[in-house]
Protein backbone atom coordinates (compact mmCIF):
# COMPACT_ATOMS: atom_id res chain seq x y z
CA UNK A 1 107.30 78.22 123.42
CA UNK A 2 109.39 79.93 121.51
CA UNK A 3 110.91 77.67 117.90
CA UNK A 4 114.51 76.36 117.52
CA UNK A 5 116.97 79.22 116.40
CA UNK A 6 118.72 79.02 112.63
CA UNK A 7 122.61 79.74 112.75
CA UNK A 8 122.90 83.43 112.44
CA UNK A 9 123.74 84.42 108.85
CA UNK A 10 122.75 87.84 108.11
CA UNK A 11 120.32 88.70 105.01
CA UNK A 12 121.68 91.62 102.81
CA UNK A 13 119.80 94.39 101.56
CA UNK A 14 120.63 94.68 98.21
CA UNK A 15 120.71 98.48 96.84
CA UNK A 16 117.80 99.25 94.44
CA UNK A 17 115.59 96.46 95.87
CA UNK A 18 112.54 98.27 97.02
CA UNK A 19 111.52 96.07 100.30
CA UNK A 20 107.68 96.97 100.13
CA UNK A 21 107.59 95.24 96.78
CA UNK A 22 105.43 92.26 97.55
CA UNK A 23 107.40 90.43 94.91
CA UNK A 24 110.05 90.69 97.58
CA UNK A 25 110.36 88.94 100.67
CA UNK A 26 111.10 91.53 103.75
CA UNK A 27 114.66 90.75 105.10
CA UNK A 28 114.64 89.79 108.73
CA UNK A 29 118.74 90.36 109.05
CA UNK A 30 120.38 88.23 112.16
CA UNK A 31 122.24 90.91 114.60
CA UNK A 32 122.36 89.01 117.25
CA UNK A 33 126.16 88.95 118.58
CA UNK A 34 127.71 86.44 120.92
CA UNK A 35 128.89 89.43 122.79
CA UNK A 36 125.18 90.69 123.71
CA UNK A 37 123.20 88.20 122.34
CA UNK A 38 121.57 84.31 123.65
CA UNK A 39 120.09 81.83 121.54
CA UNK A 40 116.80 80.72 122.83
CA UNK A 41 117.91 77.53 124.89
CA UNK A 42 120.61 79.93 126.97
CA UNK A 43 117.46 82.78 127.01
CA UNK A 44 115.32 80.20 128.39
CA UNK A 45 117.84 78.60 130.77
CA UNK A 46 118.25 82.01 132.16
CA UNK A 47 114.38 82.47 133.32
CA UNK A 48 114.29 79.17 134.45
CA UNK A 49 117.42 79.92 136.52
CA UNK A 50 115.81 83.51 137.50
CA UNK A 51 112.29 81.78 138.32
CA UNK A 52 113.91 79.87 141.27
CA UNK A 53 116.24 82.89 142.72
CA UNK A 54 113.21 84.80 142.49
CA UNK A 55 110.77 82.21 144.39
CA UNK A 56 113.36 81.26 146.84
CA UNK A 57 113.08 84.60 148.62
CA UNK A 58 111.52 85.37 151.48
CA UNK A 59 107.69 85.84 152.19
CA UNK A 60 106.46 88.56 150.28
CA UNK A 61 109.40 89.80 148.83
CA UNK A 62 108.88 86.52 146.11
CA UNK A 63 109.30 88.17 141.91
CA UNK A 64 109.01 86.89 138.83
CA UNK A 65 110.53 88.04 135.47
CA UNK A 66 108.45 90.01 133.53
CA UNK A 67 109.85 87.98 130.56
CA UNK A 68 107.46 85.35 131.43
CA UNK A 69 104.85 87.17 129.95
CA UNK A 70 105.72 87.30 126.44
CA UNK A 71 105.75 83.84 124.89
CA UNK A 72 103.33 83.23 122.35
CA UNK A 73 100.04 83.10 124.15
CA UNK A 74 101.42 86.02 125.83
CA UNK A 75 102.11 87.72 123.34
CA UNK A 76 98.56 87.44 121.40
CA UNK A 77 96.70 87.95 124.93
CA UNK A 78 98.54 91.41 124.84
CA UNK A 79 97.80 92.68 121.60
CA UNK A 80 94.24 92.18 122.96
CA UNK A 81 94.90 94.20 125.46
CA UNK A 82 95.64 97.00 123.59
CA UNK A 83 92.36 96.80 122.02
CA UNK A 84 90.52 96.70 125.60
CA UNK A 85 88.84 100.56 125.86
CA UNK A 86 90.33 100.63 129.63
CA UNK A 87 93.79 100.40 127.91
CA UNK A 88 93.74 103.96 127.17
CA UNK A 89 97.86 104.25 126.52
CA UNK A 90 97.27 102.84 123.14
CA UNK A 91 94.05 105.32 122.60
CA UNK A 92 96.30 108.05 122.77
CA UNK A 93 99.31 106.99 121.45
CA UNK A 94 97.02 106.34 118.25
CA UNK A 95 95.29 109.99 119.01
CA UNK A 96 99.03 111.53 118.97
CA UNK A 97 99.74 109.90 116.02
CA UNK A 98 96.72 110.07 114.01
CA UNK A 99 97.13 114.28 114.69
CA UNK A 100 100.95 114.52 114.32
CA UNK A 101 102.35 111.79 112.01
CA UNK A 102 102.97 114.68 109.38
CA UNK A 103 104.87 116.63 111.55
CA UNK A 104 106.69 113.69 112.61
CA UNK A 105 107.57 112.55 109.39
CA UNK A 106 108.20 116.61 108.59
CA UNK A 107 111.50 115.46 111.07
CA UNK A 108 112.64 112.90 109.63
CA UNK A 109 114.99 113.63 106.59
CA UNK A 110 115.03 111.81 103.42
CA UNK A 111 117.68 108.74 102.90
CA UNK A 112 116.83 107.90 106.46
CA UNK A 113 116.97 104.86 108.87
CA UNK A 114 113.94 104.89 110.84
CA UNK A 115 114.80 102.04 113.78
CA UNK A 116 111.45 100.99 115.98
CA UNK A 117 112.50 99.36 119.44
CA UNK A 118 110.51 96.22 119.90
CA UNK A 119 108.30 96.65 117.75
CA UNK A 120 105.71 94.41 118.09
CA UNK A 121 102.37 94.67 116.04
CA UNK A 122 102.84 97.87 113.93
CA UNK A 123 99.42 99.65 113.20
CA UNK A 124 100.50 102.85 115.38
CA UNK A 125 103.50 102.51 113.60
CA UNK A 126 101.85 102.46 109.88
CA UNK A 127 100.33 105.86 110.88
CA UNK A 128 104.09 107.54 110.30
CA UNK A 129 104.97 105.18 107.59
CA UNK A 130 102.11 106.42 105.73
CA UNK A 131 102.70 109.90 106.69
CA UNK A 132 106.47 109.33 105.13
CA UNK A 133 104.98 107.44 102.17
CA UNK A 134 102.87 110.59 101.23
CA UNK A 135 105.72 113.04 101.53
CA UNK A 136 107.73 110.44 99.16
CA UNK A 137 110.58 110.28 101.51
CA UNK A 138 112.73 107.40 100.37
CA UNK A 139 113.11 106.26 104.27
CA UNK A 140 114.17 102.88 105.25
CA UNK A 141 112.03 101.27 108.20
CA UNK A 142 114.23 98.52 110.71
CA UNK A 143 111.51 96.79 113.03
CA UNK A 144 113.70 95.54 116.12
CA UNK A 145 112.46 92.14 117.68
CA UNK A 146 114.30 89.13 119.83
CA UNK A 147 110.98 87.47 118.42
CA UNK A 148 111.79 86.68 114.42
CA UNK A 149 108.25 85.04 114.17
CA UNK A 150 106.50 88.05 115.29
CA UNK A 151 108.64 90.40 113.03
CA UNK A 152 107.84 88.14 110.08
CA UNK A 153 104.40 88.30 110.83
CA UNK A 154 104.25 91.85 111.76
CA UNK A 155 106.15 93.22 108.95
CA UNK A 156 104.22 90.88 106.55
CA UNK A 157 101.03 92.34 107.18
CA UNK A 158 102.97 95.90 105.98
CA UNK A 159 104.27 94.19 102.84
CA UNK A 160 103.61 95.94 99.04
CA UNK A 161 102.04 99.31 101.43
CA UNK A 162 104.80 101.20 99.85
CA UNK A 163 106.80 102.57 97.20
CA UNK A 164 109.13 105.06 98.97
CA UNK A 165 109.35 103.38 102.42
CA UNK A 166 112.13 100.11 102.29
CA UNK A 167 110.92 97.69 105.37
CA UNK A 168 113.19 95.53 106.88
CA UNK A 169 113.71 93.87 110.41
CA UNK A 170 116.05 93.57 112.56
CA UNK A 171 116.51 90.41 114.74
CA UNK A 172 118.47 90.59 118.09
CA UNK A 173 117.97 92.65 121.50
CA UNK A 174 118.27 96.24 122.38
CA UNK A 175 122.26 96.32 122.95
CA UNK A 176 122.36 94.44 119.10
CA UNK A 177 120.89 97.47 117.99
CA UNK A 178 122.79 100.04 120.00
CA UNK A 179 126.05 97.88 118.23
CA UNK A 180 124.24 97.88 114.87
CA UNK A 181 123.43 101.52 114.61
CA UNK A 182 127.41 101.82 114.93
CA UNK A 183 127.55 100.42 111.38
CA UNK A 184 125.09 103.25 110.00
CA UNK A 185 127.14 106.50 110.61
CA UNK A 186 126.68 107.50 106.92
CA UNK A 187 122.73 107.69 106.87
CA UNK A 188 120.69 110.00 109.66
CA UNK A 189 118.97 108.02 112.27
CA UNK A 190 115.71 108.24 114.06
CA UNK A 191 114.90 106.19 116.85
CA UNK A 192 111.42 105.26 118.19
CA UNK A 193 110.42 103.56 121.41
CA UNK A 194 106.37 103.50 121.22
CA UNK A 195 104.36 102.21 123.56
CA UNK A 196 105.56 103.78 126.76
CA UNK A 197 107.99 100.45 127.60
CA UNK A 198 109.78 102.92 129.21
CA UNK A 199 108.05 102.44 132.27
CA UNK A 200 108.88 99.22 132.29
CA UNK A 201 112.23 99.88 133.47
CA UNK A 202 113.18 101.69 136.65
CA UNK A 203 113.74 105.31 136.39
CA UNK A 204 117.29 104.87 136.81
CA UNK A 205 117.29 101.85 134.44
CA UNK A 206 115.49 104.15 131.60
CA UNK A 207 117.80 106.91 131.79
CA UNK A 208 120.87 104.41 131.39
CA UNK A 209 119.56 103.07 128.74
CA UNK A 210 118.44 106.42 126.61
CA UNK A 211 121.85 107.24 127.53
CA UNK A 212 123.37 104.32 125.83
CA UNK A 213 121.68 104.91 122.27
CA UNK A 214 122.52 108.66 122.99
CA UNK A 215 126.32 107.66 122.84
CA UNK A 216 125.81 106.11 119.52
CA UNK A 217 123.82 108.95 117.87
CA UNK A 218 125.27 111.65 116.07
CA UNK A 219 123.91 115.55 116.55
CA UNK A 220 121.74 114.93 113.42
CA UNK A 221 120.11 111.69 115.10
CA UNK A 222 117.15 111.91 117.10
CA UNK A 223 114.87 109.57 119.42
CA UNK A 224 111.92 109.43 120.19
CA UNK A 225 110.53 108.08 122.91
CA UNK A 226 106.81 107.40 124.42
CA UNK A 227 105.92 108.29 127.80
CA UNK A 228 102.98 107.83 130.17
CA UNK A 229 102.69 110.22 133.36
CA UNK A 230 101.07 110.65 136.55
CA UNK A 231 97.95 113.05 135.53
CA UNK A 232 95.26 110.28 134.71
CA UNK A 233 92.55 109.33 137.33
CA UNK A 234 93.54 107.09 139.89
CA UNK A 235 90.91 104.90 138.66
CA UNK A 236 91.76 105.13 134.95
CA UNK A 237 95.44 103.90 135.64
CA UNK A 238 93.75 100.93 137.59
CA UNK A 239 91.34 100.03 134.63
CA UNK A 240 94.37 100.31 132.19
CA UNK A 241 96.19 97.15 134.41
CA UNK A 242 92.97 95.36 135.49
CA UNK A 243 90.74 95.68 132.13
CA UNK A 244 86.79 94.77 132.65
CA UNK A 245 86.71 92.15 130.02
CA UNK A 246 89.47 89.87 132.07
CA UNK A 247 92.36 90.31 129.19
CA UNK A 248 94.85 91.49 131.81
CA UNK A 249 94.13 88.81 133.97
CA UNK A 250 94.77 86.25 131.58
CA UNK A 251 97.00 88.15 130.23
CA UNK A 252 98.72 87.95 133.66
CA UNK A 253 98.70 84.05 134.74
CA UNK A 254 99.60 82.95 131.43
CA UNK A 255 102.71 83.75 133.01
CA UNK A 256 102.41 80.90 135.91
CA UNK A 257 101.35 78.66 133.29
CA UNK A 258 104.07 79.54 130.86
CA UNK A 259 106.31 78.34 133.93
CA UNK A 260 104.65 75.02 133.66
CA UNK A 261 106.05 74.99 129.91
CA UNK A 262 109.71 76.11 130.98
CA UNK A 263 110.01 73.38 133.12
CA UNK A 264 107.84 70.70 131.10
CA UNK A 265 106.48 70.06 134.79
CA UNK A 266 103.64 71.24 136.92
CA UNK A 267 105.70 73.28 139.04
CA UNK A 268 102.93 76.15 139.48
CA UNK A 269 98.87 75.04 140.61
CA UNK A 270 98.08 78.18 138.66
CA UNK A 271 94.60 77.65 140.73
CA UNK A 272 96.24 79.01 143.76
CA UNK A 273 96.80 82.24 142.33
CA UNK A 274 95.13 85.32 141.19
CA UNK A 275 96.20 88.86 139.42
CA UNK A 276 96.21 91.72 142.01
CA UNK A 277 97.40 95.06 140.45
CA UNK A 278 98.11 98.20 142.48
CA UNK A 279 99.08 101.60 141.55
CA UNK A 280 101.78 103.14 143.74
CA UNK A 281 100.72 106.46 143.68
CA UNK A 282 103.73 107.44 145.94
CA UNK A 283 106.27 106.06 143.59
CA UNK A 284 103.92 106.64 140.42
CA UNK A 285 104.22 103.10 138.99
CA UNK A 286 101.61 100.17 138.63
CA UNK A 287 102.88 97.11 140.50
CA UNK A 288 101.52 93.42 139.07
CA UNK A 289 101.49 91.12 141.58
CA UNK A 290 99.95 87.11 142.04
CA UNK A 291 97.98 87.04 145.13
CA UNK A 292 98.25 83.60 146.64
CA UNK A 293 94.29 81.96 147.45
CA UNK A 294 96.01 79.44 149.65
CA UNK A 295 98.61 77.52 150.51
CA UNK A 296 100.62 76.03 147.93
CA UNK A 297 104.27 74.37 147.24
CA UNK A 298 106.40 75.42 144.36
CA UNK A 299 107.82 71.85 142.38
CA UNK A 300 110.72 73.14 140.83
CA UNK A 301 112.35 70.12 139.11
CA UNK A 302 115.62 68.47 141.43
CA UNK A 303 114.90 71.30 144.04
CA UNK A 304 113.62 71.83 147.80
CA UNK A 305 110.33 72.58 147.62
CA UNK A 306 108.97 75.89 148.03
CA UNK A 307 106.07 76.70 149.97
CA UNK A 308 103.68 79.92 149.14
CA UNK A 309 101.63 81.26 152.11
CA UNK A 310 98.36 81.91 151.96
CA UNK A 311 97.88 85.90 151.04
CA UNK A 312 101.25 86.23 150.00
CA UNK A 313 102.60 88.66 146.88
CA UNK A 314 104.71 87.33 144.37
CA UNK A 315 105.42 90.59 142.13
CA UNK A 316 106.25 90.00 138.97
CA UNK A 317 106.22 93.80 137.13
CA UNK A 318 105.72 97.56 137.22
CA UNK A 319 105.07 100.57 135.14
CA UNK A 320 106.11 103.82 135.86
CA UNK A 321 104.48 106.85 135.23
CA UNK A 322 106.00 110.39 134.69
CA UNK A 323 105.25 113.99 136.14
CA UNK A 324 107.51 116.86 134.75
CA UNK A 325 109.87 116.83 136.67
CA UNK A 326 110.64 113.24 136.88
CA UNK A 327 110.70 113.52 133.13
CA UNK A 328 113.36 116.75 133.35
CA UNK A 329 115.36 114.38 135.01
CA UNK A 330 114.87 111.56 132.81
CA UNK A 331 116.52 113.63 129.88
CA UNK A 332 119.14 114.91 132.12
CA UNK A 333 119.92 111.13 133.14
CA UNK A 334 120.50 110.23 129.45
CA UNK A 335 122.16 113.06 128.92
CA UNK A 336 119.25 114.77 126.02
CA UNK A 337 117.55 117.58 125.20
CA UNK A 338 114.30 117.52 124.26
CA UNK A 339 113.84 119.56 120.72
CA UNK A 340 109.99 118.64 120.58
CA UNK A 341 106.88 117.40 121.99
CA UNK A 342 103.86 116.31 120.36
CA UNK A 343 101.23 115.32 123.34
CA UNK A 344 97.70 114.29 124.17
CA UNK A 345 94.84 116.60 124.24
CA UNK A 346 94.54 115.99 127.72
CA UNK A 347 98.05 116.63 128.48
CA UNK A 348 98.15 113.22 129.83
CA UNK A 349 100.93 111.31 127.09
CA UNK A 350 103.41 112.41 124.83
CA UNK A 351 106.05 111.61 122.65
CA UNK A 352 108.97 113.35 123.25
CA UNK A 353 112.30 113.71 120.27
CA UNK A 354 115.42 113.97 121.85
CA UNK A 355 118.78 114.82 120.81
CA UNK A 356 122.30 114.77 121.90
CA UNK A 357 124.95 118.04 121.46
CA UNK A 358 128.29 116.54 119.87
């Protein structure tokens, strides 16, 4: 589970401290705002409250939050993942990366914040740090995390890599960056979203929220954003959410379990279950669902008990997928123009910079 939270006092950066200097410890600086923000009792009180809305539903219409996935375990099992060959979004986000990063970094002006949206573990990341490093751009890197462990351990494993790059995290959620950035109006700003996580979110969800960063940014500002789409095999999307070597799985009830810990009860027989993915080629999303094996009662703590049929579907996530159109739309949702693309060899992923007319 996730550690008790420190009061939030923010860490300065100090002009003429170069952050990469392993001398120097990287400054994880406390955004978090009362107005956005939740510390990790209220976070956790909130899935546990979610948890039994979502069970209580009727058969087969049963969800989980996806935020179940991501506590520790969770979050190890899925850096595995992204080492599993079937995973093939991080394959060729790397290819993109490995090809482009100059070109990348050719966009991003000196004296710049460079602000990563959940960042997570950072190798694809290092690729355009490096490429910034090498063109001596005097850029300052912000990795944004609710998790302050993970950024410290993250961000240590990039500290004393440079000279010109500054490193520093950010600790809070998405809207305590979108308030942060307000703060920055003097220095250009480059957003990145790797990793495709915009899937994660409904299509009308994603555009709101590319929209909301958009309002922030000035003309000069750009984001760039990570996007699956629709062209792979039918078969490849499935091995991408249902990996041969059983990471996803786990990956997957982990979850159930990680209810267990919420609740500091056996509320879940994570026995009962299994992991049944299925890509919605209609809709052009994965869905994640738990399969019941058989008939089971859910012991929420002071509640009714819940029973779980036999072959029912609890879903608890999905990822979307993007043809051209649906991304034309996407942009026109948030309100962005696309000023350039740097994609796959296949066609099949891109990142996309976007900016917004003043």
């Amino acid at each position: 589970m996730l550690g008790p939270v420190p009061s939030p006092t923010p860490v300065p950066i100090h002009s003429g401290t170069r952050l990469g200097d392993p001398a120097e410890t990287i400054p994880i600086i406390d955004i978090r705002s009362t107005a956005h923000s939740v510390t990790v009792a209220a976070l956790e009180d909130g899935i546990r409250a979610d948890v039994l809305a979502g069970l209580s539903k009727p058969y087969n219409e049963k969800e989980l939050s996806n935020l179940l996935l991501y506590n520790e375990e969770g979050l190890r099992l899925f850096e595995q993942i992204t080492y599993q060959p079937d995973y093939y979004l991080t394959g060729l986000e790397i290819d993109i990366l490995s090809r482009h990063a100059h070109q990348i970094a050719n966009s991003i002006p000196d004296g710049a914040i460079l602000l990563e949206l959940g960042a997570g573990a950072l190798r694809k990341t290092a690729l355009i740090l490096d490429a910034l490093e090498a063109q001596e751009k005097n850029v300052t890197y912000f990795a944004l995390d609710l998790d302050k462990p993970e950024l410290l351990r993250t961000l240590a494993e990039l500290n004393g890599r440079y000279t010109h790059v500054s490193l520093a995290g950010l600790w809070g959620t998405y809207d305590d960056g979108c308030t942060w950035l307000k703060q920055t109006k003097d220095r250009t700003r480059i957003i990145l979203w790797l990793g495709s996580s915009v899937g994660n979110m409904t299509r009308k969800e994603a555009g709101q929220f590319i929209r909301s960063f958009g309002d922030v940014l000035a003309p000069r500002d750009r984001f760039i954003v990570a996007i699956d789409s629709r062209y792979h095999k039918t078969d490849d999307i499935r091995a991408a959410y249902n990996d041969r070597a059983g990471v996803t799985r786990r990956f997957a009830l982990n979850a159930l379990s990680n209810i267990n810990d919420l609740f500091n009860s056996d509320v879940v027989d994570v026995s009962c279950f299994d992991y049944n993915p299925y890509y919605n080629e209609i809709l052009g999303r994965n869905e994640a669902y738990f399969r019941c094996l058989k008939e089971t009662e859910v012991k929420v703590p002071s509640e009714t008990l819940i029973l779980v049929h036999e072959g029912e579907y609890i879903r608890f996530g999905f990822s979307h997928k993007y043809d051209r159109v649906e991304k034309q739309l996407l942009w026109t949702a948030a309100g962005a123009r696309p000023v350039q693309e740097w994609g796959s060899q296949d066609g099949t992923y891109a990142l996309t910079m976007l900016s917004w007319s003043s």
